[in-house]
Protein backbone atom coordinates (compact mmCIF):
# COMPACT_ATOMS: atom_id res chain seq x y z
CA UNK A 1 65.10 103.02 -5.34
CA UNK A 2 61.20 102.75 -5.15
CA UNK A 3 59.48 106.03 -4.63
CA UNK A 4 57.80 104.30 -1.61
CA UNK A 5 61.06 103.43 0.00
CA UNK A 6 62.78 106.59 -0.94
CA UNK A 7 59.66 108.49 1.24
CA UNK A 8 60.28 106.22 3.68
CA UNK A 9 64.18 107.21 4.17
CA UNK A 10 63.01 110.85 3.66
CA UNK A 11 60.47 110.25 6.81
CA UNK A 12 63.38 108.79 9.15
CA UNK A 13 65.94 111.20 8.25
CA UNK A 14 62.82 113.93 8.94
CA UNK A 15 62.06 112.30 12.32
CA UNK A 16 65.59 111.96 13.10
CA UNK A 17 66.62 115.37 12.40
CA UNK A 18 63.53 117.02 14.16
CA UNK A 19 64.64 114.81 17.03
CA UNK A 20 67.98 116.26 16.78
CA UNK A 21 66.46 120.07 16.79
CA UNK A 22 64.11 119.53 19.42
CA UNK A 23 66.96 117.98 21.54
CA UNK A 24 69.37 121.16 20.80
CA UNK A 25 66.62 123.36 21.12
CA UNK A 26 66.39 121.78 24.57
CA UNK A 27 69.78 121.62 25.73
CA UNK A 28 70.05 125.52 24.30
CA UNK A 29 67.34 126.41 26.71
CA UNK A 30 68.59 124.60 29.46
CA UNK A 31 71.77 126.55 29.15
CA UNK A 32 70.10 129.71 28.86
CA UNK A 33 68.05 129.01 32.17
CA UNK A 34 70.99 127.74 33.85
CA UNK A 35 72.85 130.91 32.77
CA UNK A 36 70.17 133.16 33.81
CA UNK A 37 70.65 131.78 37.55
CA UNK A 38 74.21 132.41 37.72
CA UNK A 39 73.35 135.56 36.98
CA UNK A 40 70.55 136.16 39.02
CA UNK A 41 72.70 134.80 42.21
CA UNK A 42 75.95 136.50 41.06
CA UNK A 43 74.10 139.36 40.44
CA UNK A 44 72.03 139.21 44.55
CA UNK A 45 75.70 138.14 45.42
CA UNK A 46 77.02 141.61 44.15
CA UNK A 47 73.74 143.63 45.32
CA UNK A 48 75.19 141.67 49.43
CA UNK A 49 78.26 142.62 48.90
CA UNK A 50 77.42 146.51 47.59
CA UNK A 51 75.15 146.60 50.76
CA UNK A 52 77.93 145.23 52.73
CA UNK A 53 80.51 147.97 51.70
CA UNK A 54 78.05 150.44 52.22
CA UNK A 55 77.12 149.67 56.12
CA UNK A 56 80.33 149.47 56.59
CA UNK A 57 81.10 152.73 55.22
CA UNK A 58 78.30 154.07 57.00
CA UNK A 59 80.19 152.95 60.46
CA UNK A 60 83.54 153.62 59.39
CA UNK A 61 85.05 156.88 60.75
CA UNK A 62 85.21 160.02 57.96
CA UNK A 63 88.50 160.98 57.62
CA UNK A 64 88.47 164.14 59.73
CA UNK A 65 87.26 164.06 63.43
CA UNK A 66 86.95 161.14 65.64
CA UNK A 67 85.28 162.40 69.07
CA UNK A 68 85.40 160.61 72.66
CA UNK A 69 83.04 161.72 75.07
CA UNK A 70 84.08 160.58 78.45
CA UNK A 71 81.20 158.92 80.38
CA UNK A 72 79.83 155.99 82.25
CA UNK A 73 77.14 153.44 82.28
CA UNK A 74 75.21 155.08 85.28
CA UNK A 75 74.56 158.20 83.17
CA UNK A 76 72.08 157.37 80.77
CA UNK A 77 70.24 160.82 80.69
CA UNK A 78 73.44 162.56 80.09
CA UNK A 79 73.81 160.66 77.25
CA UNK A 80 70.48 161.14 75.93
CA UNK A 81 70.81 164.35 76.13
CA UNK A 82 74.38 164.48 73.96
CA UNK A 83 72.86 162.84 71.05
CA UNK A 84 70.03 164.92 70.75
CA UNK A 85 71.89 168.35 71.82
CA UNK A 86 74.98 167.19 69.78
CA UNK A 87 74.64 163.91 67.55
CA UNK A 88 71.51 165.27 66.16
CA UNK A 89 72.45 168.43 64.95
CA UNK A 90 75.59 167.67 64.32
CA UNK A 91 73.93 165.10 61.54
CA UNK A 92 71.35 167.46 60.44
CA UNK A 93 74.11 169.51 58.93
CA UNK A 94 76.10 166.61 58.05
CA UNK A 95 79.55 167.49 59.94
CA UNK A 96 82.09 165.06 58.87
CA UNK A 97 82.75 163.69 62.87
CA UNK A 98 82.16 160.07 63.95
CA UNK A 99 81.03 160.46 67.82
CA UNK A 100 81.59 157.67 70.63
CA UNK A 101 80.92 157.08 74.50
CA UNK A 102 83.86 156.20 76.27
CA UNK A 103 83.66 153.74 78.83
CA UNK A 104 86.23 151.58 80.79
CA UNK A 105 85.99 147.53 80.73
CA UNK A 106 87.65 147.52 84.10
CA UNK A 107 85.60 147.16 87.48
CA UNK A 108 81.98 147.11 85.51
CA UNK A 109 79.20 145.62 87.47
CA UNK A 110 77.63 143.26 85.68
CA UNK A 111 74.77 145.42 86.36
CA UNK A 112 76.81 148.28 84.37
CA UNK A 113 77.26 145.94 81.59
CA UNK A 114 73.61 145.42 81.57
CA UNK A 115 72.81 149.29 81.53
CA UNK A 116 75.13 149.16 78.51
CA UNK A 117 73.10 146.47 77.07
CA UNK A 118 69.31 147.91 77.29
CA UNK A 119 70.89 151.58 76.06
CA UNK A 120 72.49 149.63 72.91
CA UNK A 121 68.72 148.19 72.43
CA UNK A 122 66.59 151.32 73.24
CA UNK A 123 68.53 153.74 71.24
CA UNK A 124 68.91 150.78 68.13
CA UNK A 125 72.78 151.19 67.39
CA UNK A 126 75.80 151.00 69.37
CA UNK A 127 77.33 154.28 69.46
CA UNK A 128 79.46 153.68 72.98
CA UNK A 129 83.83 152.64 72.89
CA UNK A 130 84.63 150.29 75.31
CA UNK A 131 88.16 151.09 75.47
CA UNK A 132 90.99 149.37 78.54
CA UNK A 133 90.96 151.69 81.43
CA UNK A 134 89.08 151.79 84.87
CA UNK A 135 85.64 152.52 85.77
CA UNK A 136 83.73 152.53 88.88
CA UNK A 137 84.24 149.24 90.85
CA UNK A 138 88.19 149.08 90.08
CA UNK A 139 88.43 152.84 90.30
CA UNK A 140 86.40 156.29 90.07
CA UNK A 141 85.82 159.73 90.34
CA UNK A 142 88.65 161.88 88.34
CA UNK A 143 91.12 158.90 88.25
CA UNK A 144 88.70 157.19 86.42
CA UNK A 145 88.09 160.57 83.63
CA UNK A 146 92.16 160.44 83.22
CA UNK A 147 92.56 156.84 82.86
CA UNK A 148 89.61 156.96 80.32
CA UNK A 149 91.41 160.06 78.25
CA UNK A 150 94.48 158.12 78.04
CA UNK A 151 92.90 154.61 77.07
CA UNK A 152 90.77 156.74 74.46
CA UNK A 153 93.73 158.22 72.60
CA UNK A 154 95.19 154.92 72.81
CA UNK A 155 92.42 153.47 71.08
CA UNK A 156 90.98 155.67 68.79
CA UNK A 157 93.42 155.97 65.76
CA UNK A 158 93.64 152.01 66.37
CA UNK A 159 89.88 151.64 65.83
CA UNK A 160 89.06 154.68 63.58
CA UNK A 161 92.64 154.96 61.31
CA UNK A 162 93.05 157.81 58.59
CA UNK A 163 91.52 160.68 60.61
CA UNK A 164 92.59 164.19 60.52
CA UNK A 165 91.87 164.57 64.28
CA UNK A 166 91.01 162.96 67.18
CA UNK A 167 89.45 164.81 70.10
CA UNK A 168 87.94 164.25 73.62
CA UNK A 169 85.57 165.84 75.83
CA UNK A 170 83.67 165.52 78.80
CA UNK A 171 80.11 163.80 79.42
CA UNK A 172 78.98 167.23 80.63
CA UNK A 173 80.96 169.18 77.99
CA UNK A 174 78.62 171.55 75.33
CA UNK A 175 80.77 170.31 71.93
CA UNK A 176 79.62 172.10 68.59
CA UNK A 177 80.73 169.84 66.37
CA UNK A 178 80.06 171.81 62.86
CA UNK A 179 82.03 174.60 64.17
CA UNK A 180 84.63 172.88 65.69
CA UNK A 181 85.04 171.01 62.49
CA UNK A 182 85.27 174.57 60.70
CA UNK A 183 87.87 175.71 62.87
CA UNK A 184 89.66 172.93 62.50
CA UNK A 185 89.91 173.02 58.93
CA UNK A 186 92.38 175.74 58.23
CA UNK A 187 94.56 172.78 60.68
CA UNK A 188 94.24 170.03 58.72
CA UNK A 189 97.37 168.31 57.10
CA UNK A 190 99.75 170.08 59.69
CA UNK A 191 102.55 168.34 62.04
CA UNK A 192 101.60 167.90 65.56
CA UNK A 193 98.17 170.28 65.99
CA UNK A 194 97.73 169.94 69.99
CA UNK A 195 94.22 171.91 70.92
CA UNK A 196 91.52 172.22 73.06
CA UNK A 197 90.78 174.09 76.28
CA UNK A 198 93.77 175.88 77.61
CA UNK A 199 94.83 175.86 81.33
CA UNK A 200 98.42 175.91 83.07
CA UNK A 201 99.80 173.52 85.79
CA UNK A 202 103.18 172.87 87.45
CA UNK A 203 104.33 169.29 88.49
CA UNK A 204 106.08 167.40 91.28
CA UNK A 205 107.77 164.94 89.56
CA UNK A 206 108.90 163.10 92.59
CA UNK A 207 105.53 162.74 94.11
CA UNK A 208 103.94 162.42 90.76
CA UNK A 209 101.49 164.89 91.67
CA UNK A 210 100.33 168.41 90.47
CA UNK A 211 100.90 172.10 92.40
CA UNK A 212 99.82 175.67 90.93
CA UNK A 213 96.80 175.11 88.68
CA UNK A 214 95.43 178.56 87.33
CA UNK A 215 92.90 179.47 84.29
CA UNK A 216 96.10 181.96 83.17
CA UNK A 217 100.38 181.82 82.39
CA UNK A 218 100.30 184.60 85.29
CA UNK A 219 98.13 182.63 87.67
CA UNK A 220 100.17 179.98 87.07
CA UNK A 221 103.63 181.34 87.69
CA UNK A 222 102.09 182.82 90.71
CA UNK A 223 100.70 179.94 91.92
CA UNK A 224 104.22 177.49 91.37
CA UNK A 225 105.74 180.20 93.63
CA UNK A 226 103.36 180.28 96.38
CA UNK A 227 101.29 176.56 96.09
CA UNK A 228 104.36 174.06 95.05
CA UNK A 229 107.18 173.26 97.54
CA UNK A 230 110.09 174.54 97.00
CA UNK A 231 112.34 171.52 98.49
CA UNK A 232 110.81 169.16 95.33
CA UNK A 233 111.72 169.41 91.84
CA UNK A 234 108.88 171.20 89.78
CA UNK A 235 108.58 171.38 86.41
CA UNK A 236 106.41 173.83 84.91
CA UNK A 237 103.92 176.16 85.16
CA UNK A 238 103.08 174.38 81.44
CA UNK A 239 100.03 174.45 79.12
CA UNK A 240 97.68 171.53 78.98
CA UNK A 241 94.45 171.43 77.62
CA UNK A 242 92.12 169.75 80.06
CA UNK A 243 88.97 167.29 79.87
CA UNK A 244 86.29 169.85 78.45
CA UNK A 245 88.06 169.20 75.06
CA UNK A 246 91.52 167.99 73.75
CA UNK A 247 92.15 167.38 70.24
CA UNK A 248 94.67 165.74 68.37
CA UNK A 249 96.34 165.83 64.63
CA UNK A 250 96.13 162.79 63.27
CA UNK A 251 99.71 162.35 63.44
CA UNK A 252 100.44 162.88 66.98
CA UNK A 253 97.09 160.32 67.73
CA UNK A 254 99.46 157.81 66.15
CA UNK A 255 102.29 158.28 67.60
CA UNK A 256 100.43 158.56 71.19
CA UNK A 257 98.41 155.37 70.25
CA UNK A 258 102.06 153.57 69.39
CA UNK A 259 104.63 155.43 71.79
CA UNK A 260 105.90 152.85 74.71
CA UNK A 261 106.90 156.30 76.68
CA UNK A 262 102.84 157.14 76.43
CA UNK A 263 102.44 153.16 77.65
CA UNK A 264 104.98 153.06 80.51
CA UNK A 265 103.17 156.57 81.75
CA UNK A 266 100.23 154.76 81.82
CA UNK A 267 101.08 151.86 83.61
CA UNK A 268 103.27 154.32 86.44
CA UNK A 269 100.57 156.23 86.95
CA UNK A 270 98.21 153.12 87.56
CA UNK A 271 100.58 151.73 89.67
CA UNK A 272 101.12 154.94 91.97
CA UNK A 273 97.94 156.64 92.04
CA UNK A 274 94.62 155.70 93.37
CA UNK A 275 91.05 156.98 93.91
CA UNK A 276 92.17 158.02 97.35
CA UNK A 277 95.30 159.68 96.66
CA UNK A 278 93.82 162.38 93.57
């Protein structure tokens, strides 16, 4: 082959196999780039997901005290002044308690639903439980507390599941929560812990009604003798632990959240007691 004719081969093959290289070279970095943007969005998917998890761990209950406060939407100030008496402190020292409001869904104005609303806004989270029981326009005064308490315990190890203890307490209740964590401690893990603040009470179970409240056991059996009638059956005088605070062990939140006794006490007592008749 002619020298001329041989370069000439040499040149195409050249041209050709440059074309080649810069055409791998190409596709190479086109499936580097295209690479680097899967990773890029499975890496911002990942970084969503992280963030995700960790607001939602940030709202999900620790796993040792859930606390109720019993209140309603035309107490706004009372409020106020729990979370910065009670949630604020109680964060500063970082006591392992996840706090709510307790409201009722029943009989709310649509002006209390509002209230509910602007609070939500001005305070920038929503820190209230809107849990089935009455409030003022179906029902209110201390009906309403009770119906709330049961409703709460109801719905608390529903909403918040895996806590060592669930506890309620009035709107105008003084709850430290780091100490009542500490004492609760020692508690934790055992069968059926029933707590709070201790008073005595004898019923009427065929009226459905209470007789011989005292502070005391001696009170108490004084007062069944003297305040209850004695042509009724009574049961009691009993210890009860009343609306300032009652806590729960996680176990016996379960079972009262799941018992159909606790449910058809609930719905008797709806159906037989009123506003008027407490």
């Amino acid at each position: 082959m002619p020298a001329d004719s041989l370069a000439s081969v040499v040149g195409e093959l050249q041209g050709v196999l440059s074309k080649d290289v810069s055409n791998a070279v190409a596709q190479e970095r086109s499936l580097l780039s295209e690479r680097r943007r899967v990773f890029h969005r499975l890496h911002r998917q990942r970084r969503r997901r992280r963030g995700a998890a960790h607001a939602a761990a940030q709202e999900s209950p620790p796993t040792f005290l859930v606390l109720g406060f019993v209140t309603n939407p035309r107490t706004p100030k009372t409020r106020e002044w729990i979370r910065q008496t009670v949630l604020v402190p109680a964060a500063e020292v970082g006591a392992p308690a996840l706090i709510r409001f307790v409201v009722g869904k029943r009989g709310l104005s649509p002006r209390d639903v509002q209230q509910l609303d602007d609070e939500r806004r001005r305070v920038g989270k929503d820190d209230f439980a809107v849990v089935d029981a009455s409030d003022f326009n179906e029902a209110g005064g201390i009906y309403s507390c009770i119906d709330k308490l049961f409703a709460w315990f109801r719905h608390a190890p529903v909403a918040y599941p895996g806590a060592s203890f669930y506890a309620k307490a009035d709107d105008d209740s003084f709850v430290d929560v780091a100490r009542l964590a500490s004492f609760l401690r020692p508690a934790a893990g055992l069968p059926r812990v029933y707590g709070g603040y201790l008073q005595y009470d004898s019923f009427v179970t065929e009226e459905w009604r209470h007789c011989g409240w005292s502070a005391g056991p001696v009170g108490a059996a004084h007062a069944r003798r003297h305040g209850c009638p004695k042509e009724r059956r009574v049961y009691g005088p009993f210890p009860f632990v009343v609306g300032a605070l009652t806590v729960m062990g996680g176990d016996l939140g379960d079972w009262f959240a799941s018992s159909p006794h606790v449910a058809r006490l609930v719905e008797k007592g709806r159906g037989t007691c009123s506003q008027q008749e407490v």
